[in-house]
Protein backbone atom coordinates (compact mmCIF):
# COMPACT_ATOMS: atom_id res chain seq x y z
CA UNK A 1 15.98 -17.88 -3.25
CA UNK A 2 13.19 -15.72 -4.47
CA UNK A 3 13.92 -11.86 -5.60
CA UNK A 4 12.84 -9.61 -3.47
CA UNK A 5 9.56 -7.06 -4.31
CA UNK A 6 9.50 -4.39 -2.05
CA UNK A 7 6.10 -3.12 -1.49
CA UNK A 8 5.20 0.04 0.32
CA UNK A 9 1.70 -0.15 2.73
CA UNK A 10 0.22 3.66 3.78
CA UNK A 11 -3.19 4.94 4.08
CA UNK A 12 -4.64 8.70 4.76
CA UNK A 13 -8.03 10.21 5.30
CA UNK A 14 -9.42 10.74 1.40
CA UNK A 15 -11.29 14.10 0.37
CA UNK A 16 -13.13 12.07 -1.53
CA UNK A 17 -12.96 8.43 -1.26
CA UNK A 18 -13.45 7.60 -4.63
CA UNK A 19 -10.21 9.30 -5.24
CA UNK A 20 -6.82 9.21 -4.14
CA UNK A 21 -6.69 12.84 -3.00
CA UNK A 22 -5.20 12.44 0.45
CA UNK A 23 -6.21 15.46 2.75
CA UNK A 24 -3.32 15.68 4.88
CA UNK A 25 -0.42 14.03 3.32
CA UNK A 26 2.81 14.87 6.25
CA UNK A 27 0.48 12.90 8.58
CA UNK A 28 -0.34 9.83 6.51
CA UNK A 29 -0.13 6.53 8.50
CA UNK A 30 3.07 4.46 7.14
CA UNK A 31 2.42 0.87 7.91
CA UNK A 32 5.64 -0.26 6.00
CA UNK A 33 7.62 -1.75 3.69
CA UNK A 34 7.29 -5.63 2.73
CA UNK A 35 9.19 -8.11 0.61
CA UNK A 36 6.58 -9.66 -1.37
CA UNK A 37 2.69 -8.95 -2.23
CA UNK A 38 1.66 -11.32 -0.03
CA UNK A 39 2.88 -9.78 3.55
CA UNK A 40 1.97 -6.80 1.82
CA UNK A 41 -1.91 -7.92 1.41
CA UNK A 42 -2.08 -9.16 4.82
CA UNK A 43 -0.27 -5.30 6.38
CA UNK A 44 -3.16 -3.50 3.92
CA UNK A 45 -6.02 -5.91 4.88
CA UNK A 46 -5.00 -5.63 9.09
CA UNK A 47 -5.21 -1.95 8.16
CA UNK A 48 -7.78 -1.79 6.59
CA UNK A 49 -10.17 -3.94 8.43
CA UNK A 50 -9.22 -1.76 11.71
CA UNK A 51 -10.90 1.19 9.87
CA UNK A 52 -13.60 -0.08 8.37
CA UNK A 53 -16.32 2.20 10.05
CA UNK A 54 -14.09 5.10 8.24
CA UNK A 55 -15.26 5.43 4.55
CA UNK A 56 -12.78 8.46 4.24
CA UNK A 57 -9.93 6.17 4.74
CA UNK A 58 -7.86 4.29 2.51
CA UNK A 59 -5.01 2.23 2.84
CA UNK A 60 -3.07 1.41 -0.09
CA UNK A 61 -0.39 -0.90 -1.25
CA UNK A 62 2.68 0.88 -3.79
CA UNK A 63 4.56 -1.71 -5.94
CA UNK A 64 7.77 -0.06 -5.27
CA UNK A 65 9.44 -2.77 -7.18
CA UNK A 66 8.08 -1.42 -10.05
CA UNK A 67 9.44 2.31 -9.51
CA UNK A 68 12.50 1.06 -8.58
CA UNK A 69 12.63 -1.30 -12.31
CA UNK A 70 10.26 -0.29 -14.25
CA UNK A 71 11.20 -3.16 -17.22
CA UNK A 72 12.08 -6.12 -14.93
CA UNK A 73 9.30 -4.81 -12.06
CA UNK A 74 6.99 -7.19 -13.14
CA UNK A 75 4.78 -9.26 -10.48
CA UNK A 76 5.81 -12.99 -10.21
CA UNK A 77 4.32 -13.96 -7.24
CA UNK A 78 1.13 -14.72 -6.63
């Protein structure tokens, strides 16, 4: 059995989207929280993809694993 690495998916409208300066950040738009990268990556990418036309908004992905244990946190997974 594999460990588990949670992974947090949100996204927000940017002030500037070369930034991560979310405008509004009690009505950011919590997609979830996944056990690996990988069902993390495919949460961010359905996300993202469905605002495309958007260049103010950005989803992101938080390696909460890595919070959580910061000396053991690392990625193993591909």
């Amino acid at each position: 059995m594999s460990k588990t690495l949670l992974h947090l998916v949100f996204g927000g409208h940017l002030d500037d989207p070369t930034t991560l300066d979310f405008q509004d950040t009690e009505n950011l738009d919590i997609i979830g929280i996944y056990p690996n990268n990988a069902e993390a990556m495919k949460a961010w990418r359905s996300a993202s993809q469905a605002h495309v036309d958007d260049a103010h908004m950005k989803y992101v992905i938080v390696h909460m694993h890595r919070m959580l244990d910061p000396e053991t946190g690392a990625e193993t997974e591909a």
